[in-house]
Protein backbone atom coordinates (compact mmCIF):
# COMPACT_ATOMS: atom_id res chain seq x y z
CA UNK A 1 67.53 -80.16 66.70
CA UNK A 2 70.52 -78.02 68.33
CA UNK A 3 70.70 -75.75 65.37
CA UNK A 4 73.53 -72.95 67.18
CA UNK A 5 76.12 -76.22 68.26
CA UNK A 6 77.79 -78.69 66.32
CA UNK A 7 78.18 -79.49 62.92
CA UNK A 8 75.91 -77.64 60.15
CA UNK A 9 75.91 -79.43 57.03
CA UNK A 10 73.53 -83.14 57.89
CA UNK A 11 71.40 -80.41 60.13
CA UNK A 12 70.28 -78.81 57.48
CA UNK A 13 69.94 -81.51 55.10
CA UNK A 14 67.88 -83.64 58.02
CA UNK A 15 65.80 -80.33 58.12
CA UNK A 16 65.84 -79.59 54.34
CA UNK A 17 64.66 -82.88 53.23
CA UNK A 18 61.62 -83.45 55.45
CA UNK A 19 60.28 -79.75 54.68
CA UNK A 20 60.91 -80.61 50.74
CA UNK A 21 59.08 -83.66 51.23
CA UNK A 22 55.94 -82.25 53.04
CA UNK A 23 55.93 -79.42 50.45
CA UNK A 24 56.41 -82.25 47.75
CA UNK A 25 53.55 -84.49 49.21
CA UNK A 26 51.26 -81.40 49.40
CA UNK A 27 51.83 -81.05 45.50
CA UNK A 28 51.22 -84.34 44.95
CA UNK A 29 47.63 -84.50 46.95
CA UNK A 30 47.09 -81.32 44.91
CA UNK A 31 47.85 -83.14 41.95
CA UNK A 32 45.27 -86.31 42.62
CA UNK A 33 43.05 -83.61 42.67
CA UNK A 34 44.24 -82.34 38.94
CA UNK A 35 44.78 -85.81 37.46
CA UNK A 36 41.00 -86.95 39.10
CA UNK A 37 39.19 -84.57 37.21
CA UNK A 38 41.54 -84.87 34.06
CA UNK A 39 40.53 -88.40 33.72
CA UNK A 40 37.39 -88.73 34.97
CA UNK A 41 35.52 -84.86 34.71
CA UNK A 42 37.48 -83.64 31.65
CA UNK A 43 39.93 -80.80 30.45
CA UNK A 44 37.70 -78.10 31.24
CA UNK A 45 36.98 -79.22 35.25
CA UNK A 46 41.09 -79.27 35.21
CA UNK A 47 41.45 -76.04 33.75
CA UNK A 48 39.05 -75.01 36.10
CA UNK A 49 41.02 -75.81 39.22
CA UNK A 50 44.15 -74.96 37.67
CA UNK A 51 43.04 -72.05 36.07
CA UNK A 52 42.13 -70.89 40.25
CA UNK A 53 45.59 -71.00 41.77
CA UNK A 54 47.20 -67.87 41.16
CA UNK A 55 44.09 -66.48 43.11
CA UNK A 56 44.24 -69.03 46.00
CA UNK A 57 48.15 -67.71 46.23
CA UNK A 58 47.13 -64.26 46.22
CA UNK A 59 44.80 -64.73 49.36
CA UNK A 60 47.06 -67.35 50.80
CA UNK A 61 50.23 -65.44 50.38
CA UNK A 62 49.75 -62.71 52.89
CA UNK A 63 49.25 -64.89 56.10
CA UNK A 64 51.33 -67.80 54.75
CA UNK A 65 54.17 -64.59 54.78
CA UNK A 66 52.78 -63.97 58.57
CA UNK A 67 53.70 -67.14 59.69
CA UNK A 68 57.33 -67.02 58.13
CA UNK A 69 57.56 -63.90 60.92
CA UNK A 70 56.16 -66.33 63.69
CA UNK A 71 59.09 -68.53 62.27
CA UNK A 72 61.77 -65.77 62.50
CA UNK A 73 60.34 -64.51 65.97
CA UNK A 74 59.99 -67.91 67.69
CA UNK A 75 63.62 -69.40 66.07
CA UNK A 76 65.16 -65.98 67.31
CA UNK A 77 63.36 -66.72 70.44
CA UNK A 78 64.96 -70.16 71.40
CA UNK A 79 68.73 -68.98 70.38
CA UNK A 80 67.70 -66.76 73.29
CA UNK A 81 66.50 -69.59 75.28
CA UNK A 82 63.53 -67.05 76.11
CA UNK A 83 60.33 -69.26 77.42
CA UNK A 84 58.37 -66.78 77.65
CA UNK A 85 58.51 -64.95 74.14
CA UNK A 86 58.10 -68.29 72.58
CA UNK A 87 54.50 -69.02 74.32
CA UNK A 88 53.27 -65.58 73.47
CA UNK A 89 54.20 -65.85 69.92
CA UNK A 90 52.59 -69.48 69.87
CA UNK A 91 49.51 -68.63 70.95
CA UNK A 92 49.81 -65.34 68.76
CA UNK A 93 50.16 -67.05 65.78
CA UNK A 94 47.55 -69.35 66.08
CA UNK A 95 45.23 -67.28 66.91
CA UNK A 96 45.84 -64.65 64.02
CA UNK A 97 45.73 -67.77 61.71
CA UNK A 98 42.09 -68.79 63.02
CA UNK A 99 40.88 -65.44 62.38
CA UNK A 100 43.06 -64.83 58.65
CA UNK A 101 41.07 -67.47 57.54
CA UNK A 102 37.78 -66.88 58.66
CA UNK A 103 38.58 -63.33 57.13
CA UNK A 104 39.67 -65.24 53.61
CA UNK A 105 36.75 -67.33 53.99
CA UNK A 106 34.46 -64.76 53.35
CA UNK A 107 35.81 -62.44 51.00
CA UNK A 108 36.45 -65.52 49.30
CA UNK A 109 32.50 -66.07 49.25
CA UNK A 110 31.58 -62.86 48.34
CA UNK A 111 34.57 -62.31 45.09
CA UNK A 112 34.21 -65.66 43.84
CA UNK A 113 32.55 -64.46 40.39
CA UNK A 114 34.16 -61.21 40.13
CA UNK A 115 37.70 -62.78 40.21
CA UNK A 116 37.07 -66.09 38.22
CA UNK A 117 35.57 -62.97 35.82
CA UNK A 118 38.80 -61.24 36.16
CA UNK A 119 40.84 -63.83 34.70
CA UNK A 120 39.42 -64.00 31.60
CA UNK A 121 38.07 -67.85 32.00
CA UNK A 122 36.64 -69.47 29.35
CA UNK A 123 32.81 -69.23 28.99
CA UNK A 124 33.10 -73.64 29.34
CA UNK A 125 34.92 -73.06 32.40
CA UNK A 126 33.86 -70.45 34.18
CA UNK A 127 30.84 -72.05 36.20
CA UNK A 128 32.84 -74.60 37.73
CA UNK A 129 35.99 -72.58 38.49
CA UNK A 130 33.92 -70.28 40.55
CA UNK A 131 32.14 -73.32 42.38
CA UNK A 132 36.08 -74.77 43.25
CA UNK A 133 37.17 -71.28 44.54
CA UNK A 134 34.16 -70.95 47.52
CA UNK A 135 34.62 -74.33 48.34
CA UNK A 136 38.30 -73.98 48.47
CA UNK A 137 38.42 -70.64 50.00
CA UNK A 138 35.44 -71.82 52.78
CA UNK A 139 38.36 -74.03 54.25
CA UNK A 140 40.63 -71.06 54.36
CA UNK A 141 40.65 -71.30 58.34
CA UNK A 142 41.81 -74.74 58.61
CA UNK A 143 44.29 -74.25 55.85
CA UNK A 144 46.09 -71.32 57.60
CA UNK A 145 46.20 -72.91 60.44
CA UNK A 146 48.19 -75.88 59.42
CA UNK A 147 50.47 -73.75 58.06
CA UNK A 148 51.19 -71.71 61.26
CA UNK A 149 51.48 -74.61 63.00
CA UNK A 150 54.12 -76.02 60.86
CA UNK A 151 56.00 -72.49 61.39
CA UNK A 152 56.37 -73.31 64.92
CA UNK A 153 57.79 -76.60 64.69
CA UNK A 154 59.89 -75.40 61.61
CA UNK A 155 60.86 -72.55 64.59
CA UNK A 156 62.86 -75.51 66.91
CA UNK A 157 64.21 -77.75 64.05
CA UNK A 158 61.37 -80.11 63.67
CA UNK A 159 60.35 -80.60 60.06
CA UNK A 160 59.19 -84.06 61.01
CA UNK A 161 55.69 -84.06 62.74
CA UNK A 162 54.21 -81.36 59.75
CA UNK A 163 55.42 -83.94 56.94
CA UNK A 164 53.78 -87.13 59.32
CA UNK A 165 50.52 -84.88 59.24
CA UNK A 166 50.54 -84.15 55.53
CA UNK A 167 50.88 -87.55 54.98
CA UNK A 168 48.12 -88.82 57.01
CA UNK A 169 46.31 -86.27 55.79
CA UNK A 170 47.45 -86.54 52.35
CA UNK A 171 46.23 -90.33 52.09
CA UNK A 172 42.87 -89.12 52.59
CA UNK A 173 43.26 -86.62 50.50
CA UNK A 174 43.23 -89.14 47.78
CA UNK A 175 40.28 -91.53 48.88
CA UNK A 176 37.42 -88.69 49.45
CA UNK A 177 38.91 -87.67 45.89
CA UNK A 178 37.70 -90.66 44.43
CA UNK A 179 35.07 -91.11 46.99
CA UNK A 180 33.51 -87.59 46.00
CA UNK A 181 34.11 -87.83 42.15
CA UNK A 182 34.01 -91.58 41.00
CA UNK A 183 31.70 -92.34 43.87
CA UNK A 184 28.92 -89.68 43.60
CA UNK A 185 29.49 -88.79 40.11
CA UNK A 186 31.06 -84.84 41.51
CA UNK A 187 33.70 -82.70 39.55
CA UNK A 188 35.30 -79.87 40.74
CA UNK A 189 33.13 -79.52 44.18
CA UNK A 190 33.99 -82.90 44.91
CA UNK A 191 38.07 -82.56 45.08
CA UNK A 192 37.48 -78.95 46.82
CA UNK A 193 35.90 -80.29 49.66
CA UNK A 194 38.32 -83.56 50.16
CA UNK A 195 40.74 -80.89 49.72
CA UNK A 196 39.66 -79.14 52.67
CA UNK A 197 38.59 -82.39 54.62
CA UNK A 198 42.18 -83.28 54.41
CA UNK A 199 43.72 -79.87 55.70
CA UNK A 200 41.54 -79.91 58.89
CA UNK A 201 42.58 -83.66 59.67
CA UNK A 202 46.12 -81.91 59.45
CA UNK A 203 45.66 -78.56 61.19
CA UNK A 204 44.19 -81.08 63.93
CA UNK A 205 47.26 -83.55 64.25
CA UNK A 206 49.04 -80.76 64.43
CA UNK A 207 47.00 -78.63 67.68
CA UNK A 208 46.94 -81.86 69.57
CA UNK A 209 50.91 -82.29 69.10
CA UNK A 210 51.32 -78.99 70.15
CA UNK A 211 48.87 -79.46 73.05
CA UNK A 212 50.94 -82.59 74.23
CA UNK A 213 54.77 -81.43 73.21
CA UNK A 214 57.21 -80.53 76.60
CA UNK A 215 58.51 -78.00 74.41
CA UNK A 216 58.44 -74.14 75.13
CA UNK A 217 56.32 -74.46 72.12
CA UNK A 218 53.25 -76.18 73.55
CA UNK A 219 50.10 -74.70 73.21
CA UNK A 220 47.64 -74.28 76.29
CA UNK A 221 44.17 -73.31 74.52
CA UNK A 222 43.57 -70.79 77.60
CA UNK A 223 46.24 -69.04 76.42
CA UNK A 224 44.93 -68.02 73.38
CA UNK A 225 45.14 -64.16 72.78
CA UNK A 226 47.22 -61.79 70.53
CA UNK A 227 50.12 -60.74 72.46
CA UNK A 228 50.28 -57.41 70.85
CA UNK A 229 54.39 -56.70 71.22
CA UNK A 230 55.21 -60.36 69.76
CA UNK A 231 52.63 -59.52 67.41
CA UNK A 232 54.41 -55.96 66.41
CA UNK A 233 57.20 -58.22 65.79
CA UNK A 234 55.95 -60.62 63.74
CA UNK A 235 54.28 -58.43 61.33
CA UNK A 236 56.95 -56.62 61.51
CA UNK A 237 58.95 -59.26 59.18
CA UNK A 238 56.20 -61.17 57.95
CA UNK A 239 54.15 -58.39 56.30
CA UNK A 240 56.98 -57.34 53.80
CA UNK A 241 57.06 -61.37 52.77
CA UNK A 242 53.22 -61.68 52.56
CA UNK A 243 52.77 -58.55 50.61
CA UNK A 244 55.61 -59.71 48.73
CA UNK A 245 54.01 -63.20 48.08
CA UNK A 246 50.48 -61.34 47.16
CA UNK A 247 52.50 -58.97 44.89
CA UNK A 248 53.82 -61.89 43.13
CA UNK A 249 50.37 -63.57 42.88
CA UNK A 250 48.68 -60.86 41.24
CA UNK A 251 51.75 -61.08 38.59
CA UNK A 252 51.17 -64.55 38.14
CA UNK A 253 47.49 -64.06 37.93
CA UNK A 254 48.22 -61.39 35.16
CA UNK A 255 50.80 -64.16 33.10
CA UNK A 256 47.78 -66.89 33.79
CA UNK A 257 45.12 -64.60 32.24
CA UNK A 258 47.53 -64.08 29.21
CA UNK A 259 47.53 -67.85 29.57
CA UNK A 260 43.98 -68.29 30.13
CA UNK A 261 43.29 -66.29 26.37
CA UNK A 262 45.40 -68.90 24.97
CA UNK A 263 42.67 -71.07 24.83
CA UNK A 264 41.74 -74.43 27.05
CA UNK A 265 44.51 -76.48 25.71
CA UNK A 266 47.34 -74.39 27.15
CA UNK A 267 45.36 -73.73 30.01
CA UNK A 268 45.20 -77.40 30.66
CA UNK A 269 49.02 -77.39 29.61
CA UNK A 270 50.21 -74.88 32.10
CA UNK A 271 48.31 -76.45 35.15
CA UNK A 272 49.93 -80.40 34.41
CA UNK A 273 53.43 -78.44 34.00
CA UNK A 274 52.55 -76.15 37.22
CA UNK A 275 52.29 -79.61 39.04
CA UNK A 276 55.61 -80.84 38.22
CA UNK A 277 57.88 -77.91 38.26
CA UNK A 278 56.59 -77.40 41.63
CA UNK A 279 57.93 -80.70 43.26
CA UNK A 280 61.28 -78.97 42.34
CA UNK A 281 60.63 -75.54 43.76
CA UNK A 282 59.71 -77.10 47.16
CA UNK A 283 63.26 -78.50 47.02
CA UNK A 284 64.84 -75.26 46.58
CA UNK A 285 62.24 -73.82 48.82
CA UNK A 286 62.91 -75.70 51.68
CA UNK A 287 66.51 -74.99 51.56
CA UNK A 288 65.74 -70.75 52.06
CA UNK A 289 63.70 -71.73 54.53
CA UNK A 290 66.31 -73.53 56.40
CA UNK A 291 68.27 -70.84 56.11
CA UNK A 292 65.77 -68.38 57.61
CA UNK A 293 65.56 -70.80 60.53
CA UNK A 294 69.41 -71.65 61.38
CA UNK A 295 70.31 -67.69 60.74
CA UNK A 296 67.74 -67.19 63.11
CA UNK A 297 68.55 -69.15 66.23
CA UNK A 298 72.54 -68.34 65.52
CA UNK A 299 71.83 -64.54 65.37
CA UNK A 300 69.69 -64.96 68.33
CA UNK A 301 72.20 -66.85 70.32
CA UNK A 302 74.84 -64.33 68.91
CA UNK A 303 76.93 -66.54 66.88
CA UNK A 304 77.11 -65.00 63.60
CA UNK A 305 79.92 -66.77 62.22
CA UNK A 306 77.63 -69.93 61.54
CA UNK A 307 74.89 -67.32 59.81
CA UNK A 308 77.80 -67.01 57.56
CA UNK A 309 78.16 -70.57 56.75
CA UNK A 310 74.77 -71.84 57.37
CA UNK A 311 74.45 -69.62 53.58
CA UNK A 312 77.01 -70.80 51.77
CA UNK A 313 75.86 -74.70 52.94
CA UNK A 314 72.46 -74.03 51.83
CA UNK A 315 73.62 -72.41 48.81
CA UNK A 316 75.72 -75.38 47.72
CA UNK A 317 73.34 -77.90 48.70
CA UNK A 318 70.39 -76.28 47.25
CA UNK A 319 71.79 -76.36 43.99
CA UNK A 320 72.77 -79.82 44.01
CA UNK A 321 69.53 -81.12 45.04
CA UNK A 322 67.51 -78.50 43.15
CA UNK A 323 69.53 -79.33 39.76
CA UNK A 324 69.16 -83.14 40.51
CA UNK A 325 64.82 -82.96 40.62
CA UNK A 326 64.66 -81.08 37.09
CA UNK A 327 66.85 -83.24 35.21
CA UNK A 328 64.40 -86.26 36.83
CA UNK A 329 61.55 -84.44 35.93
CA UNK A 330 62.35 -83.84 32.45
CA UNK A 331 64.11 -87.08 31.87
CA UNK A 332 60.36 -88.59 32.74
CA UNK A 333 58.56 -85.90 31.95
CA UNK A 334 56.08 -87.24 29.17
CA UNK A 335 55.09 -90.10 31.12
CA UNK A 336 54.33 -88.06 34.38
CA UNK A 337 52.17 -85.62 32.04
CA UNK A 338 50.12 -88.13 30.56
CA UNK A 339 49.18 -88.44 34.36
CA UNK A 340 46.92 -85.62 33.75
CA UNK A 341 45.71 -85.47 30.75
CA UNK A 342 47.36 -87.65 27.15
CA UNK A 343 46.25 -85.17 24.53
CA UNK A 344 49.46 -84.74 23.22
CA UNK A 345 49.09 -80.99 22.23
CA UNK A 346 48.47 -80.58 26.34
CA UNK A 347 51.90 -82.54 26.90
CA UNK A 348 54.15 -80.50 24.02
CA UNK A 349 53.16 -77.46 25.34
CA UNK A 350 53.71 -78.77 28.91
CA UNK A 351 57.04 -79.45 28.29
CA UNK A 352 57.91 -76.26 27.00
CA UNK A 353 57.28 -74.57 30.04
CA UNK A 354 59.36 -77.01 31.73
CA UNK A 355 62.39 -76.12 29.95
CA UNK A 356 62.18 -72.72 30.73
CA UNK A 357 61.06 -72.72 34.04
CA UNK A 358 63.68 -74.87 35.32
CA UNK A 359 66.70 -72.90 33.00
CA UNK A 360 64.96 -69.55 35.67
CA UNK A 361 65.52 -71.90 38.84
CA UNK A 362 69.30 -71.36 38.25
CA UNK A 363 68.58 -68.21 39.51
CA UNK A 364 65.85 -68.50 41.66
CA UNK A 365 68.07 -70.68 44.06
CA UNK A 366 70.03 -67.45 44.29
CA UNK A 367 67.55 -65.50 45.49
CA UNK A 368 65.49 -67.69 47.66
CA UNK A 369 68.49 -68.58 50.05
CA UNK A 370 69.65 -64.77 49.92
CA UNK A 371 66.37 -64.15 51.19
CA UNK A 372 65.87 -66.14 53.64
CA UNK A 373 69.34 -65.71 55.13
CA UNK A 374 68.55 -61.88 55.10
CA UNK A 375 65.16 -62.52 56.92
CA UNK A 376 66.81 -64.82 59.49
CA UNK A 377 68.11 -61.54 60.83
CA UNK A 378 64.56 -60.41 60.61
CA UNK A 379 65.51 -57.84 57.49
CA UNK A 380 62.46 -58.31 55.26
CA UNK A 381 61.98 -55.29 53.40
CA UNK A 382 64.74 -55.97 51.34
CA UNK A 383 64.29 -59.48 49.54
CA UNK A 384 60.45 -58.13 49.60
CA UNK A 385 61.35 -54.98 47.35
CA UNK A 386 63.86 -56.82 45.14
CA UNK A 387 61.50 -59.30 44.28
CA UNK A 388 58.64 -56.97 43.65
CA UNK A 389 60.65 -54.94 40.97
CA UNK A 390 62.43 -57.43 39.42
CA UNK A 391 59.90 -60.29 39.35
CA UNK A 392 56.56 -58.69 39.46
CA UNK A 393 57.61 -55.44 37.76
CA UNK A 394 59.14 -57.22 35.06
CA UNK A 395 56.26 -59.40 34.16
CA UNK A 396 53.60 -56.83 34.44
CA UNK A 397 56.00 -55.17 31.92
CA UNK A 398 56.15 -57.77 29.70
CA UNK A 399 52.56 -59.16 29.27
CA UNK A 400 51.47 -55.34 28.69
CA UNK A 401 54.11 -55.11 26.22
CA UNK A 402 55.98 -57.60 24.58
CA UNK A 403 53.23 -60.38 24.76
CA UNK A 404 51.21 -57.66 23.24
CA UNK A 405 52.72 -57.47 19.99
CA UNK A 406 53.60 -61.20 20.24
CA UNK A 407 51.24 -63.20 21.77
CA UNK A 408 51.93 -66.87 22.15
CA UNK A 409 52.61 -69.14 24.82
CA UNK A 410 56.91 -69.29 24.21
CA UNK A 411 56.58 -65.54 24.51
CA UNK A 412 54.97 -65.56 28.06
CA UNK A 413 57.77 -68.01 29.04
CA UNK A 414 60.25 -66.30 28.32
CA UNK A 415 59.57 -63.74 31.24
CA UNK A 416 60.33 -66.05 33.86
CA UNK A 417 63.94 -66.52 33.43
CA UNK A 418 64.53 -62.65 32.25
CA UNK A 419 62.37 -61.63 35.53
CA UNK A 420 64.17 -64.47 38.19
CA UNK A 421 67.48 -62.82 36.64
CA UNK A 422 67.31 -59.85 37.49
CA UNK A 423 65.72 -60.14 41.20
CA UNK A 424 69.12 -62.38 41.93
CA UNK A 425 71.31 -60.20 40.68
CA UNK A 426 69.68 -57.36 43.11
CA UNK A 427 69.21 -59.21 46.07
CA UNK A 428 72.56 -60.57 45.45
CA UNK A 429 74.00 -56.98 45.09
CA UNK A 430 71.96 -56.11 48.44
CA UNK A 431 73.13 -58.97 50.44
CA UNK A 432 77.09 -57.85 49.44
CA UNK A 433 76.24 -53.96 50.42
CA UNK A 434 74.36 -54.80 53.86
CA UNK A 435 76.50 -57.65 55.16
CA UNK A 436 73.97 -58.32 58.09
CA UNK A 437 75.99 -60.59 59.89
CA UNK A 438 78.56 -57.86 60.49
CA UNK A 439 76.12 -55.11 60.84
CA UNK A 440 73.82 -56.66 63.43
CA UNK A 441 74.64 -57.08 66.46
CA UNK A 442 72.48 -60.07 68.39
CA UNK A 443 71.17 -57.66 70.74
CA UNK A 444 69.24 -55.41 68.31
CA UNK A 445 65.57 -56.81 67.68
CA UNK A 446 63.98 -57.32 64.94
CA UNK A 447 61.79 -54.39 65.16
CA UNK A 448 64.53 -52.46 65.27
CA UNK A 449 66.20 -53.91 62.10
């Protein structure tokens, strides 16, 4: 995709909507593996995977952050037409996702019980939520991986190939879930290990596309090595966003142990509503994303008046599409909840998180395209900050406090609107004070940001 010529608007739509899709497909796969052991294992193997992804996004988060800097680097990279940079950061990236994971892998194996602990799990649940977590985190190599790999296509416009591999992928998913669990009579251990099954069919697809593309992209496995400038640079922006993504994690995981003491039922609630809200985030999501990428290849190629309106299209369109997905989900939302589990104290407590965690996505929409236009220009420290203080300051604040005196499950959603507030308000404030497409000039880099 020519991302610095031509018209903007269908480009990022015809980049938007495959990235949505792929992140919408990955929710679903994770979702067979909810609604699998809802029906067949029970409520307490689905709180038990449920109850386990705040900690897989605190791990996750920090490298998942590293590859949105292989992103920036790379898109920056081909606005620049610059061969050369692009290779190195390839083979960079790859290579610091092989050994992320191996590095998750095993602290992963060794935490297991302390963290499951942590969270204040349910005596019922606590066995199996520690066997789902090593399982889970065991695959952590070939998980990272795939997501690196999608960075760099995401880096030269293709959203495509990712989404065919998560789909591929994806179908399997599905099958060793019901192989594993209906088949040989498995819970938890059997949808953690079709889980990771599935993401090394993916992170394969995706190697041997890279290994075959004519693309500056392609990857030549001799040249696999950390390139330790492109590597400066990549930290450089994605270590703000992964510490920011871990940052936010450990909030959540605080707001999930709140949930957790709740009691099974709203742990079991949380998790079905988790898997539906998401489809919409991934919507928004893929919209700041776009953003990062287009502001990227325009600032690189020094054209910062299409920076300028890349925003204000994704803005627009974001909200369109994002607004669109809740009202579906909620129109059909007691049918889709059933899905996982028809006690129907699970599904009215569902719902009530999806009220309020779609009223918050007015403003997250804000701030996810403000901070991915801002990180286009490879400014990460910012959007990082903002959304430390107001998001995971402000829920810290609250479960310590107000849930405290008040503790029921309305009273722990109620942060997420207050919290997604006041982070767009600041970043919004930021963007308007920093004006990076007027401050930077294209031949400043990154590092120097």
């Amino acid at each position: 995709m020519d991302m610095i010529n031509g018209s903007l608007g269908d480009k990022i739509i015809r980049y938007a909507v495959p990235l949505a899709a792929t992140g919408i497909l990955q929710q679903l796969f994770n979702a067979a593996d909810l609604a699998v052991v809802g029906q067949f294992s029970g409520k307490s193997a689905m709180a038990a995977v449920g109850g386990n992804a705040p900690v897989i996004g605190l791990l996750v988060n920090l490298f998942v952050g590293i590859s949105l800097g292989s992103n920036v680097v790379i898109a920056k990279a081909v606005g620049q037409q610059d061969n050369g940079k692009i290779s190195k950061a390839v083979h960079t990236s790859v290579v610091v996702a092989l050994l992320g994971g191996l590095f998750l892998a095993v602290l992963g194996e060794l935490l297991a019980p302390v963290v499951v602990e942590l969270l204040d799990v349910p005596g019922e649940v606590c066995p199996m939520a520690v066997k789902y977590l090593r399982i889970y985190l065991a695959g952590m190599p070939v998980i990272l991986l795939y997501n690196f790999e999608s960075a760099i296509f995401r880096s030269c416009g293709n959203t495509r190939t990712p989404l065919i591999a998560l789909v591929i992928s994806g179908i399997l998913n599905v099958i060793f879930n019901l192989f594993f669990v209906m088949g040989f009579g498995m819970d938890v251990d059997g949808v953690a290990a079709a889980t990771v099954l599935a993401n090394f069919i993916s992170s394969a697809i995706l190697f041997a596309a890279l290994m075959k593309t004519d693309l500056a992209i392609r990857l030549e496995p001799r040249k696999l090595r950390v390139h330790r400038d492109v590597l400066a640079q990549i930290l450089k922006i994605g270590v703000p966003a992964g510490i920011q993504g871990m940052i936010f994690s450990f909030a959540n995981i605080i707001v999930q142990s709140a949930v957790n003491s709740l009691g099974t039922t709203i742990m079991a609630a949380s998790s079905a509503a988790y898997n539906l809200e998401i489809f919409s985030y991934y919507v928004m999501n893929s919209f700041g994303q776009a953003c990062t990428t287009f502001v990227g290849q325009n600032y690189g190629a020094g054209k910062n008046d299409r920076c300028r309106k890349a925003l204000k299209l994704c803005l627009l369109q974001c909200l369109l599409c994002t607004a669109v997905s809740c009202v579906l989900i909620l129109a059909f939302s007691r049918t889709l909840l059933s899905l996982f589990n028809t006690d129907p104290d699970v599904i009215a407590a569902a719902r009530i998180r999806l009220v309020y965690i779609f009223f918050a996505y007015l403003f997250s929409f804000v701030q996810e395209n403000l901070s991915g236009y801002l990180r286009g220009f490879g400014v990460s420290f910012i959007p990082a900050a903002c959304a430390v203080a107001g998001i995971c300051g402000v829920r810290l604040t609250w479960i310590f406090t107000v849930f405290r005196r008040w503790p029921s499950f309305t009273t722990i959603m109620q942060v997420y609107p207050l919290s997604l507030g006041l982070t767009a308000a600041a970043i919004l404030l930021v963007t308007l004070l920093v004006k990076p497409s007027r401050r930077f000039v294209v031949q400043d880099a990154p590092e120097n940001l």
